[in-house]
PDB file of N, CA and C in Angstrom:
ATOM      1  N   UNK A   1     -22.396  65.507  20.363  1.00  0.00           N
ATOM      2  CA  UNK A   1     -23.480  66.425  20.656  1.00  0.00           C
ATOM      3  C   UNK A   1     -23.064  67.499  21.657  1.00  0.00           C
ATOM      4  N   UNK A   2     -22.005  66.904  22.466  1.00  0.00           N
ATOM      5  CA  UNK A   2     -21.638  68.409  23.186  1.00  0.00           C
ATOM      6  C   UNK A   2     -20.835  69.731  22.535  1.00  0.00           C
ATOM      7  N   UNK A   3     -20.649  69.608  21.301  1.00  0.00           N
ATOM      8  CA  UNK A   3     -19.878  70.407  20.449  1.00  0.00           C
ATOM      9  C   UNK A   3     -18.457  70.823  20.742  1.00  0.00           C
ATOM     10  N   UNK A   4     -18.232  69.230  20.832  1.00  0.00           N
ATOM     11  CA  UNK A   4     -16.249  69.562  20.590  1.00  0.00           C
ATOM     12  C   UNK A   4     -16.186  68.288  20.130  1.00  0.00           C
ATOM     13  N   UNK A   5     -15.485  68.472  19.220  1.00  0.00           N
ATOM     14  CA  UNK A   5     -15.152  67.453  18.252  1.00  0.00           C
ATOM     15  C   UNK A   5     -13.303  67.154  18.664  1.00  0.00           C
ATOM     16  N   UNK A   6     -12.828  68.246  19.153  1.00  0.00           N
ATOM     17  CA  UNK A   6     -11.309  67.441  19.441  1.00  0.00           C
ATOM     18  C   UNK A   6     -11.480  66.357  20.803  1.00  0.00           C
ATOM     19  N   UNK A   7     -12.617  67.070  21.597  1.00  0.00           N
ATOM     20  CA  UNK A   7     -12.621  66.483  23.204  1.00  0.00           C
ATOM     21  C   UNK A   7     -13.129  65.259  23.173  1.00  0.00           C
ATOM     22  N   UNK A   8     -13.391  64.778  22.284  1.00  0.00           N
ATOM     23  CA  UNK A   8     -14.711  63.503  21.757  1.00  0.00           C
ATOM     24  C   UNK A   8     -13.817  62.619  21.239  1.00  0.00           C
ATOM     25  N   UNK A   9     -12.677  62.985  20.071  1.00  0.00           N
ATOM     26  CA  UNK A   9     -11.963  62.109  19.739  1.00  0.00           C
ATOM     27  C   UNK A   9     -10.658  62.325  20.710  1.00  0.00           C
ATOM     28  N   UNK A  10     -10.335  63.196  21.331  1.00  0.00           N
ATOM     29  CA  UNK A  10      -9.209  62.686  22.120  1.00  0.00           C
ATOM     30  C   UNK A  10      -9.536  61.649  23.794  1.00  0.00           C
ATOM     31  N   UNK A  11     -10.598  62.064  23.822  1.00  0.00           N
ATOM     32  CA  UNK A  11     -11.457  60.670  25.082  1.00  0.00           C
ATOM     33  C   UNK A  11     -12.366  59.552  24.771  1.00  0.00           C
ATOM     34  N   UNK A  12     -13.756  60.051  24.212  1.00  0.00           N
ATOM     35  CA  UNK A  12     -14.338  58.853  23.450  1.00  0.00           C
ATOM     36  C   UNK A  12     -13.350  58.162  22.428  1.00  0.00           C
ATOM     37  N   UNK A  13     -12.627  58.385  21.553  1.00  0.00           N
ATOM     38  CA  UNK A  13     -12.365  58.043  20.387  1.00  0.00           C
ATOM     39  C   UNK A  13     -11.112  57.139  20.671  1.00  0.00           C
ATOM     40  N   UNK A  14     -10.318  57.475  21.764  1.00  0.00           N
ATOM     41  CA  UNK A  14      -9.665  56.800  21.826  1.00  0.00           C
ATOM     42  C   UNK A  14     -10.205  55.135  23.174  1.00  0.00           C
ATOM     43  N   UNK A  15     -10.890  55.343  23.416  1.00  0.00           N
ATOM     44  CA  UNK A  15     -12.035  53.893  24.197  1.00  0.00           C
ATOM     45  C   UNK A  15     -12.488  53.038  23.093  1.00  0.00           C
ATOM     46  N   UNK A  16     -12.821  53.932  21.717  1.00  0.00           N
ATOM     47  CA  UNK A  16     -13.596  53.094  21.042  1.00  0.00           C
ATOM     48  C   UNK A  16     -12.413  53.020  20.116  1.00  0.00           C
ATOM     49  N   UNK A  17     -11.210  53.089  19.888  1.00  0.00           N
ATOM     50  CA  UNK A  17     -10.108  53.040  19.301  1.00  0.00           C
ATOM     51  C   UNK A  17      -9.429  51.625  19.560  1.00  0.00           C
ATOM     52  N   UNK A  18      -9.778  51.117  20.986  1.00  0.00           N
ATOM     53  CA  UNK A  18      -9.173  49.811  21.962  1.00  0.00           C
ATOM     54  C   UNK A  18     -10.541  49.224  21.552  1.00  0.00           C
ATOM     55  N   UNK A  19     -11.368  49.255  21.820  1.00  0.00           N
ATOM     56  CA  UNK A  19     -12.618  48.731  21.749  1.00  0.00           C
ATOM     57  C   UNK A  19     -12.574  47.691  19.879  1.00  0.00           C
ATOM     58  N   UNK A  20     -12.141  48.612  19.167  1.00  0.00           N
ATOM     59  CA  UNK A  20     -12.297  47.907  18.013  1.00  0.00           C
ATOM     60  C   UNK A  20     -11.017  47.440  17.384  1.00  0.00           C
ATOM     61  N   UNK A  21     -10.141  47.793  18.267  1.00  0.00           N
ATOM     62  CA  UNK A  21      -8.870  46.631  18.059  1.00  0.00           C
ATOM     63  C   UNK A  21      -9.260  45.376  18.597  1.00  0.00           C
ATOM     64  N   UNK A  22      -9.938  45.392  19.852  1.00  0.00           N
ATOM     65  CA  UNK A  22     -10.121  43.718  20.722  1.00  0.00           C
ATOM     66  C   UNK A  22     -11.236  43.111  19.155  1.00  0.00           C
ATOM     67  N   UNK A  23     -12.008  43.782  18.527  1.00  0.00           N
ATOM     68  CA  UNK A  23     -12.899  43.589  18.016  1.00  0.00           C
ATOM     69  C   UNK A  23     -12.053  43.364  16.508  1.00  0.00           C
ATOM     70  N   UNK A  24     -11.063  43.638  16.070  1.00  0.00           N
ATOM     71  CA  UNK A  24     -10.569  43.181  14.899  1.00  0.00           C
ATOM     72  C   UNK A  24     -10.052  44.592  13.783  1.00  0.00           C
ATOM     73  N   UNK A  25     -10.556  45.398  14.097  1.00  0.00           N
ATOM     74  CA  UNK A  25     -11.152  46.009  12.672  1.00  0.00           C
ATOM     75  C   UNK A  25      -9.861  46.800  13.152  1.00  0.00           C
ATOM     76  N   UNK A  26      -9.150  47.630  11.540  1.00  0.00           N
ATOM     77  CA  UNK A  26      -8.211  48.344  11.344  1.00  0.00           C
ATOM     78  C   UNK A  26      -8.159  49.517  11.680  1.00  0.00           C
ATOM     79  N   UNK A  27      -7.005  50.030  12.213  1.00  0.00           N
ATOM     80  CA  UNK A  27      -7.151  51.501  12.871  1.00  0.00           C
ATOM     81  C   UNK A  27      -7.524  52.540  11.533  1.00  0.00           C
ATOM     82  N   UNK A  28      -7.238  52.496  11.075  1.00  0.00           N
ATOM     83  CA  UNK A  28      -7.999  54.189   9.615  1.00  0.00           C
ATOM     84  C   UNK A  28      -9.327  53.056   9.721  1.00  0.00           C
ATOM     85  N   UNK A  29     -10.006  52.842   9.491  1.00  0.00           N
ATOM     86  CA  UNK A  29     -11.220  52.644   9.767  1.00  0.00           C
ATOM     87  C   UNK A  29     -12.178  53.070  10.904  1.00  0.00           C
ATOM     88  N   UNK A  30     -11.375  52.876  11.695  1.00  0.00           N
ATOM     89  CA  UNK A  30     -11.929  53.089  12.902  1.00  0.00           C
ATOM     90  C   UNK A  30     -11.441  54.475  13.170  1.00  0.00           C
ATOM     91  N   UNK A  31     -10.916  54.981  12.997  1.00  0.00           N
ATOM     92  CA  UNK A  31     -10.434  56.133  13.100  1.00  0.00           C
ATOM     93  C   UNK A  31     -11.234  57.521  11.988  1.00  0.00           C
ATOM     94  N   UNK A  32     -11.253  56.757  11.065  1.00  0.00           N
ATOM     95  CA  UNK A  32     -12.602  57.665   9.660  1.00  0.00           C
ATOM     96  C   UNK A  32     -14.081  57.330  10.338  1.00  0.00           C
ATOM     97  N   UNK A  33     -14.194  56.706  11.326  1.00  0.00           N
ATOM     98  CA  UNK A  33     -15.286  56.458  11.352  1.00  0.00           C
ATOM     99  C   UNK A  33     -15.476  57.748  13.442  1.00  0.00           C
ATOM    100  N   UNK A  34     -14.835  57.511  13.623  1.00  0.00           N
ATOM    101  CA  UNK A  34     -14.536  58.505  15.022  1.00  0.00           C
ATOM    102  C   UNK A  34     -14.783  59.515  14.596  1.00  0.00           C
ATOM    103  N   UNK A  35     -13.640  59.993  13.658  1.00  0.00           N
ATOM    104  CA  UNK A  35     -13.621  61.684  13.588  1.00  0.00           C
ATOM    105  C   UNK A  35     -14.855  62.325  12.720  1.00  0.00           C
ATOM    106  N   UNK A  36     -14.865  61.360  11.597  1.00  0.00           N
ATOM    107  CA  UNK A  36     -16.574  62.123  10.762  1.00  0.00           C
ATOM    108  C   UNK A  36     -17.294  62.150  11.976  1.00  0.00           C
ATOM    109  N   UNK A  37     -17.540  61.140  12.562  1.00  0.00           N
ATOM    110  CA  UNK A  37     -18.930  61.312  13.576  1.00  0.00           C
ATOM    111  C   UNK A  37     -18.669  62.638  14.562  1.00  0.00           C
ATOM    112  N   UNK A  38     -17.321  63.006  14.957  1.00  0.00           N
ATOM    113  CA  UNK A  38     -17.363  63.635  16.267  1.00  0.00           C
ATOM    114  C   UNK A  38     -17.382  65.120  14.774  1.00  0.00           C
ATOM    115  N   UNK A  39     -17.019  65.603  13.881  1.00  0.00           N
ATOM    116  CA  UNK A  39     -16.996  66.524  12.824  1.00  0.00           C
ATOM    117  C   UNK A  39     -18.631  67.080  12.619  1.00  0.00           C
ATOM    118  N   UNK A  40     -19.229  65.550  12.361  1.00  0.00           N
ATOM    119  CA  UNK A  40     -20.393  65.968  12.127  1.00  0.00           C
ATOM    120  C   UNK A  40     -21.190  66.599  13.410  1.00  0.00           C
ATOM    121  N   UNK A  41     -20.989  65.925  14.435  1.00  0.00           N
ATOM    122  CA  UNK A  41     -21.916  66.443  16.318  1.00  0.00           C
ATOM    123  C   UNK A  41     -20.933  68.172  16.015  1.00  0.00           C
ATOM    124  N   UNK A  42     -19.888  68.499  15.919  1.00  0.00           N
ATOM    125  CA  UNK A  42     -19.967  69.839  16.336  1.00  0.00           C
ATOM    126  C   UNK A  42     -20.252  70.540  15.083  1.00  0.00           C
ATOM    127  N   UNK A  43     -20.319  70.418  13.774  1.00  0.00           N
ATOM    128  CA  UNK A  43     -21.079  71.343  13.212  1.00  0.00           C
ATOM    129  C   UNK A  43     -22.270  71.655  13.281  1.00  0.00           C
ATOM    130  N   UNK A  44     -23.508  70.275  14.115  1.00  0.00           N
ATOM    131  CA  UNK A  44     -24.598  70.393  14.371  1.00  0.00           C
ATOM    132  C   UNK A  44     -24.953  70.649  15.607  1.00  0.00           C
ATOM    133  N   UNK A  45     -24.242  70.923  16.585  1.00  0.00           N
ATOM    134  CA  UNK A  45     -24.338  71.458  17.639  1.00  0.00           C
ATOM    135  C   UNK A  45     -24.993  72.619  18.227  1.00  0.00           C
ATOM    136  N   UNK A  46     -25.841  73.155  18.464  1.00  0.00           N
ATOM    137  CA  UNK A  46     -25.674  74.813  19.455  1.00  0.00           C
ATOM    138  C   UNK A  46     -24.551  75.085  20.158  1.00  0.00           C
ATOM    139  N   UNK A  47     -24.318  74.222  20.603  1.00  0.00           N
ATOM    140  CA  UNK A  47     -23.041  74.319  21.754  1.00  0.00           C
ATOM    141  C   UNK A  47     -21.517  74.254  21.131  1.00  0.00           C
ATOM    142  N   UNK A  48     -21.545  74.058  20.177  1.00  0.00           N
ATOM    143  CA  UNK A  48     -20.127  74.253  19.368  1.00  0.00           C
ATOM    144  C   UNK A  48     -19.368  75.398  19.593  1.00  0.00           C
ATOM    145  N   UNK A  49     -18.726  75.684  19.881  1.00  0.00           N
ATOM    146  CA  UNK A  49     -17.626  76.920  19.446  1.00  0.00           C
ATOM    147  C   UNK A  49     -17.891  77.356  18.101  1.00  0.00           C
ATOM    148  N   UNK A  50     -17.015  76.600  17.290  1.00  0.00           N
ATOM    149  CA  UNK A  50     -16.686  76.617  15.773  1.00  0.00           C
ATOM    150  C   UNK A  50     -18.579  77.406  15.152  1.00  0.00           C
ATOM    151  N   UNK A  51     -19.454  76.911  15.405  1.00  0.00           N
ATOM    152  CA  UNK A  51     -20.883  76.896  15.086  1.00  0.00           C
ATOM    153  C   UNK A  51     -21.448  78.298  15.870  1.00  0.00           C
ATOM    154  N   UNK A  52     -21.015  78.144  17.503  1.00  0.00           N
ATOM    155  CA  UNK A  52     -21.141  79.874  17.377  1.00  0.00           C
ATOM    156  C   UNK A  52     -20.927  81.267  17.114  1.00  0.00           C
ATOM    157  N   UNK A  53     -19.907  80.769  17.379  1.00  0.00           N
ATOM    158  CA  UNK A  53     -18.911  81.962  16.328  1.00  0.00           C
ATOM    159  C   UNK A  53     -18.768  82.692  15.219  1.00  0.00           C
ATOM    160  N   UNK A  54     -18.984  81.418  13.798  1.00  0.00           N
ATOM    161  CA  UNK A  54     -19.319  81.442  12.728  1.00  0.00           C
ATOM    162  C   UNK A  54     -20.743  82.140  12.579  1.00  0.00           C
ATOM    163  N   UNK A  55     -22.404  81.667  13.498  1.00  0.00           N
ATOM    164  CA  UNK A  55     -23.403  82.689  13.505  1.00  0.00           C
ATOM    165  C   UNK A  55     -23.224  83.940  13.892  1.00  0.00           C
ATOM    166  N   UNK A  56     -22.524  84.022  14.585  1.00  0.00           N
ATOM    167  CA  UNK A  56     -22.162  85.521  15.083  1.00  0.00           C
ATOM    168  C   UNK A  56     -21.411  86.444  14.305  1.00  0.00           C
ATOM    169  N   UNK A  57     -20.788  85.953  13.991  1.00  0.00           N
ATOM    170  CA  UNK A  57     -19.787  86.705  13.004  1.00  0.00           C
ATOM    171  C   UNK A  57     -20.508  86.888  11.339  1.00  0.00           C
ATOM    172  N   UNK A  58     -21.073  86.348  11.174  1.00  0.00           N
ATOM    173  CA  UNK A  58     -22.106  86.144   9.994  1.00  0.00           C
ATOM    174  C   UNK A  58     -23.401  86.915  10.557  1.00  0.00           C
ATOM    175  N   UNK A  59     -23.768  87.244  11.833  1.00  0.00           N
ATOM    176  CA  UNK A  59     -24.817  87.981  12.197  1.00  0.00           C
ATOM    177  C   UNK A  59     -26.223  87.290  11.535  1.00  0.00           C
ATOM    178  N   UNK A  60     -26.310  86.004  11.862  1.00  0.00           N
ATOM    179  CA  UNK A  60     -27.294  85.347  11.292  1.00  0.00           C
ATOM    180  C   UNK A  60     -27.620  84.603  13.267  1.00  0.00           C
ATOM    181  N   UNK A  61     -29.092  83.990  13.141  1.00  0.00           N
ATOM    182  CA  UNK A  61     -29.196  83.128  14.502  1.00  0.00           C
ATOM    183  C   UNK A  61     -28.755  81.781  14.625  1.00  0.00           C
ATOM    184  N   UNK A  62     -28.349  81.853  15.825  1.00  0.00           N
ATOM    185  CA  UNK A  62     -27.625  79.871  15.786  1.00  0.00           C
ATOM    186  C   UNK A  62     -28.558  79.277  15.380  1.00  0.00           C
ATOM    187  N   UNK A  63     -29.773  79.097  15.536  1.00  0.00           N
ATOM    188  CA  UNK A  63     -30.698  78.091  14.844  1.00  0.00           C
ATOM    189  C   UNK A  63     -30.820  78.257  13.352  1.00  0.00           C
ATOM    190  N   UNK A  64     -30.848  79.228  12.993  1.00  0.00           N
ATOM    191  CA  UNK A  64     -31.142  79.215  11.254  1.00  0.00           C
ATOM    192  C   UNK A  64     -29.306  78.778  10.889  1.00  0.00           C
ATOM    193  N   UNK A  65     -28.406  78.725  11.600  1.00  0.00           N
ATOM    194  CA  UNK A  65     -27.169  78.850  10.883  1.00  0.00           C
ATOM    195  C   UNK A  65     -26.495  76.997  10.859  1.00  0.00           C
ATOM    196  N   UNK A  66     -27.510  76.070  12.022  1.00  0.00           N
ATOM    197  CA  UNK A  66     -27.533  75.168  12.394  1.00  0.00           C
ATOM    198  C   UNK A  66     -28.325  74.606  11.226  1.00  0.00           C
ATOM    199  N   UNK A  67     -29.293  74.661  10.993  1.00  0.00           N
ATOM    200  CA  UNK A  67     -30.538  74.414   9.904  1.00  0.00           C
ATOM    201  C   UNK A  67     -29.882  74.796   8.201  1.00  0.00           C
ATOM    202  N   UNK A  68     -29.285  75.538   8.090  1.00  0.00           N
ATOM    203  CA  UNK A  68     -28.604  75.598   7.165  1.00  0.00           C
ATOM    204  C   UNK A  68     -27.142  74.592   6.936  1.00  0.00           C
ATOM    205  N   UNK A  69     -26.585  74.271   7.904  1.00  0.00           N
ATOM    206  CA  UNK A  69     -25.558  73.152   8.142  1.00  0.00           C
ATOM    207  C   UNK A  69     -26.350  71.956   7.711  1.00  0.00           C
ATOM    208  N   UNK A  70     -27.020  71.619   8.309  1.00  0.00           N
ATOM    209  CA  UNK A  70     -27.877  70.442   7.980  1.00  0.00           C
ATOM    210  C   UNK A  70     -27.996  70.079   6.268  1.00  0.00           C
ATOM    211  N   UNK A  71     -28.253  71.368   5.325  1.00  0.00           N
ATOM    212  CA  UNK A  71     -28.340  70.902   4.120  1.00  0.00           C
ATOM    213  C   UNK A  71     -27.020  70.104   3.724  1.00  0.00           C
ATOM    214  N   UNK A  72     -25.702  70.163   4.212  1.00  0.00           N
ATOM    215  CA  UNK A  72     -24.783  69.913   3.770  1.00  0.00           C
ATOM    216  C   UNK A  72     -23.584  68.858   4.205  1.00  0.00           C
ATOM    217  N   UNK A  73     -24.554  68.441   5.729  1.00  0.00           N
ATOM    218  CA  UNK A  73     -23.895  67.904   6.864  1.00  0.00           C
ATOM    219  C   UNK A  73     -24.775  66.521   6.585  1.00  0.00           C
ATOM    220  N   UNK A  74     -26.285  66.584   6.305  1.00  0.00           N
ATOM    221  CA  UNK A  74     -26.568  65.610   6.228  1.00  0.00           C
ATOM    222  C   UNK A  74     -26.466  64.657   5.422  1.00  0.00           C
ATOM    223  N   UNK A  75     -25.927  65.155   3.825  1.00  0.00           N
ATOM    224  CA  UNK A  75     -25.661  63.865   2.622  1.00  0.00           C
ATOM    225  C   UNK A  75     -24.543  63.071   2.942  1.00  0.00           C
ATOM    226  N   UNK A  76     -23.798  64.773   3.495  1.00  0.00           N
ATOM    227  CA  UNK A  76     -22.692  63.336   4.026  1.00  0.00           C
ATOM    228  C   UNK A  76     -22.220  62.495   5.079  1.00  0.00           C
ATOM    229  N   UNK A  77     -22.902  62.536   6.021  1.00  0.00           N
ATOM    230  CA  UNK A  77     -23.106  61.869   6.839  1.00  0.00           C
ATOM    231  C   UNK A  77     -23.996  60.775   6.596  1.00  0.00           C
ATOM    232  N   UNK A  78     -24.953  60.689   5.430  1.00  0.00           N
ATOM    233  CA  UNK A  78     -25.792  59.748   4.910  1.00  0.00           C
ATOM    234  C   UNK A  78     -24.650  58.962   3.935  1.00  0.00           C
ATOM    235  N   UNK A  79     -23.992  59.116   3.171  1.00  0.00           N
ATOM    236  CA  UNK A  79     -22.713  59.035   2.389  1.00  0.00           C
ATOM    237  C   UNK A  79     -21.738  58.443   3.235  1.00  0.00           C
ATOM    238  N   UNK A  80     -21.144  58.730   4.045  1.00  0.00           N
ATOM    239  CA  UNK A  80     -20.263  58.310   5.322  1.00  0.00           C
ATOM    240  C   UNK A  80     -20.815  56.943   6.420  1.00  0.00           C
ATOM    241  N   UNK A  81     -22.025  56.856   6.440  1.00  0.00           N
ATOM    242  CA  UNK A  81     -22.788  55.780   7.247  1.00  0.00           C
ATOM    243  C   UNK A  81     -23.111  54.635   6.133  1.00  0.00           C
ATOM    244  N   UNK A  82     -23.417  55.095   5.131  1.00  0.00           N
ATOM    245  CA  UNK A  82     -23.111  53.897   4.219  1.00  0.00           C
ATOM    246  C   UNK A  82     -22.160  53.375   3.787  1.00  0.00           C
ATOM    247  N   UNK A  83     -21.018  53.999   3.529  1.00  0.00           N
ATOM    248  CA  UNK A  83     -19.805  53.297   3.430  1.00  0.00           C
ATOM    249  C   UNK A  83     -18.872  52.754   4.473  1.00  0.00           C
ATOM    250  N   UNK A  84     -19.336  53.105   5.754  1.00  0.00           N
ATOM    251  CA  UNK A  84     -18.945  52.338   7.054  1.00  0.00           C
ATOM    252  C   UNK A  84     -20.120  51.130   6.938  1.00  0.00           C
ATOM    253  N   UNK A  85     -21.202  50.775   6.760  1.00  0.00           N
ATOM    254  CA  UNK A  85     -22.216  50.260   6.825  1.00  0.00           C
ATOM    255  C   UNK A  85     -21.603  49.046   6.044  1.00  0.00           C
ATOM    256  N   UNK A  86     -21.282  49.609   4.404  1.00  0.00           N
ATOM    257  CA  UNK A  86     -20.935  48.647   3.805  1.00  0.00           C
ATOM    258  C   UNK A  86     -19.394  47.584   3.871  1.00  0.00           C
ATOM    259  N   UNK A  87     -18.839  48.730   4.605  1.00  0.00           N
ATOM    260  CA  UNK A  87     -17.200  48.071   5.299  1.00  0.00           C
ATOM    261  C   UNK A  87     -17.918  47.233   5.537  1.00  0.00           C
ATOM    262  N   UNK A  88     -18.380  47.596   6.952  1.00  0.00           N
ATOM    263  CA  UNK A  88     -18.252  46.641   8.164  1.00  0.00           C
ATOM    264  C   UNK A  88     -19.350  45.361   8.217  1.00  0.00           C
ATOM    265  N   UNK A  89     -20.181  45.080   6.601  1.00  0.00           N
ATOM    266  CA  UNK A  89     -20.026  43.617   6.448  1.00  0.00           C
ATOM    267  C   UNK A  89     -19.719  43.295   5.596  1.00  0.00           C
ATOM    268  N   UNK A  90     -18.624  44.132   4.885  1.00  0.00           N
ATOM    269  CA  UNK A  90     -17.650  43.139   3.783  1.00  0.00           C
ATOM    270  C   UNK A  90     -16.431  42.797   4.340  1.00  0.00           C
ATOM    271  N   UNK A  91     -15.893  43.650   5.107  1.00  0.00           N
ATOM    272  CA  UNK A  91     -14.331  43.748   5.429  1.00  0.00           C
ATOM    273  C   UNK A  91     -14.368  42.577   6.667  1.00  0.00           C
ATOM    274  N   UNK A  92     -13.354  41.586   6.269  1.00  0.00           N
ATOM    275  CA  UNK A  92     -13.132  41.139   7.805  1.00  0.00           C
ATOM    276  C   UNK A  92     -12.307  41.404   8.490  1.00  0.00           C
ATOM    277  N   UNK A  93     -12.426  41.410  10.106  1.00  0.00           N
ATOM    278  CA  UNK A  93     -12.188  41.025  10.939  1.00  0.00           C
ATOM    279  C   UNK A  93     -11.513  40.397  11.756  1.00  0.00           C
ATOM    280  N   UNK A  94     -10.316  40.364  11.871  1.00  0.00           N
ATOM    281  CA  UNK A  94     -10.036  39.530  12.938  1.00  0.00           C
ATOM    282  C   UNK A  94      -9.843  39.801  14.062  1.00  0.00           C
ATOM    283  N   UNK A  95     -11.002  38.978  14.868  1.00  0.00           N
ATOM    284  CA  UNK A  95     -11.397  39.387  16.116  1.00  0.00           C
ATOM    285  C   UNK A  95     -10.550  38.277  17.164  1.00  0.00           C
ATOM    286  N   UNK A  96     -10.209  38.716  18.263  1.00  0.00           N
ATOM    287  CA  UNK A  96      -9.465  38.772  19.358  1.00  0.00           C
ATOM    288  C   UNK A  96     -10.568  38.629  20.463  1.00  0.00           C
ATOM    289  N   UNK A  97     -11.244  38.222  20.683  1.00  0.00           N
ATOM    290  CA  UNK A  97     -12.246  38.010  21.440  1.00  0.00           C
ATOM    291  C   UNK A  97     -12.102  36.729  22.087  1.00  0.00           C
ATOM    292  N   UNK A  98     -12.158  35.944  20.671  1.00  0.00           N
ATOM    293  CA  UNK A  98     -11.980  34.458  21.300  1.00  0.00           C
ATOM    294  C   UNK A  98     -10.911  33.809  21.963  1.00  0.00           C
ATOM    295  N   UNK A  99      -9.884  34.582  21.584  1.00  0.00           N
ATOM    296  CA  UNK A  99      -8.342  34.126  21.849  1.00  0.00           C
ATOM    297  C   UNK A  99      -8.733  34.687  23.479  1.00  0.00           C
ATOM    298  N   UNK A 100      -9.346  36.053  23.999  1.00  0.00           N
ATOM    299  CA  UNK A 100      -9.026  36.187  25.194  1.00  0.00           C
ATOM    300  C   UNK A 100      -9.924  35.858  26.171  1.00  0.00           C
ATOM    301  N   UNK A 101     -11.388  35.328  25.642  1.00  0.00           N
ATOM    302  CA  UNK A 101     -12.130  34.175  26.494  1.00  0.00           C
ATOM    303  C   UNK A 101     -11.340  32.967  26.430  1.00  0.00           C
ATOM    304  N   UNK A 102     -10.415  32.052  25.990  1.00  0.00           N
ATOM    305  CA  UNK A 102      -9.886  30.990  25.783  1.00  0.00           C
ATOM    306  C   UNK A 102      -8.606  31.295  26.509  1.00  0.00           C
ATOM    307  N   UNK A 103      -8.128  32.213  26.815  1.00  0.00           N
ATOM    308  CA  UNK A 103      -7.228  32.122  27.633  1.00  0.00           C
ATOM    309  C   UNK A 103      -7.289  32.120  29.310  1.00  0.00           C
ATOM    310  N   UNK A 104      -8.343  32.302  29.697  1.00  0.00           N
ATOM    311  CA  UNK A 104      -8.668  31.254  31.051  1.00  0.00           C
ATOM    312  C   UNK A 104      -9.191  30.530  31.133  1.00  0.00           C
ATOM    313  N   UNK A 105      -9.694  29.423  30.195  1.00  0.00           N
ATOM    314  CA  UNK A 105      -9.534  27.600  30.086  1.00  0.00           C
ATOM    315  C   UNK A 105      -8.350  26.803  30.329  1.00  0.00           C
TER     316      UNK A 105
END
């Protein structure tokens, strides 16, 4: 939502990159699932670069040019949340969790 999509996956993305290794799940997974999300926050952004620029240069208003993103941002992001949705309770897991509560017993 702050409209940078590199700054999101080069700090958030890489927390939740460790985060879902302790948690099991495969890096391109987790990694398709980072960058759509941080792709989708700056095309829907006001605050984007990429999003202001593009209204400006098109001489259209950031809100109508935002609202128009939406027709095209949202299937697939509806498209993209379901097929992470459906991974992540078919695909297993092997989680590392237990091994590192069990290692101070």
């Amino acid at each position: 939502m702050i409209g940078s999509s590199w700054t999101t996956i080069g700090t958030i993305g890489v927390a939740m990159i460790s985060a879902g290794h302790v948690l099991g799940f495969h890096s391109g997974w987790l990694a398709g699932a980072i960058i759509s999300g941080a792709y989708f926050g700056d095309k829907v952004s006001p605050l984007s670069d990429t999003t202001n620029l593009a209204s400006s240069i098109a001489g259209a208003r950031l809100y109508d040019h935002v609202k128009y993103m939406l027709v095209t941002n949202i299937p697939a992001i509806i498209i993209t949340a379901a097929i992470f949705t459906i991974a992540g309770f078919t695909i297993h897991a092997n989680s590392n969790i237990d091994v590192l509560h069990n290692c101070g017993n």
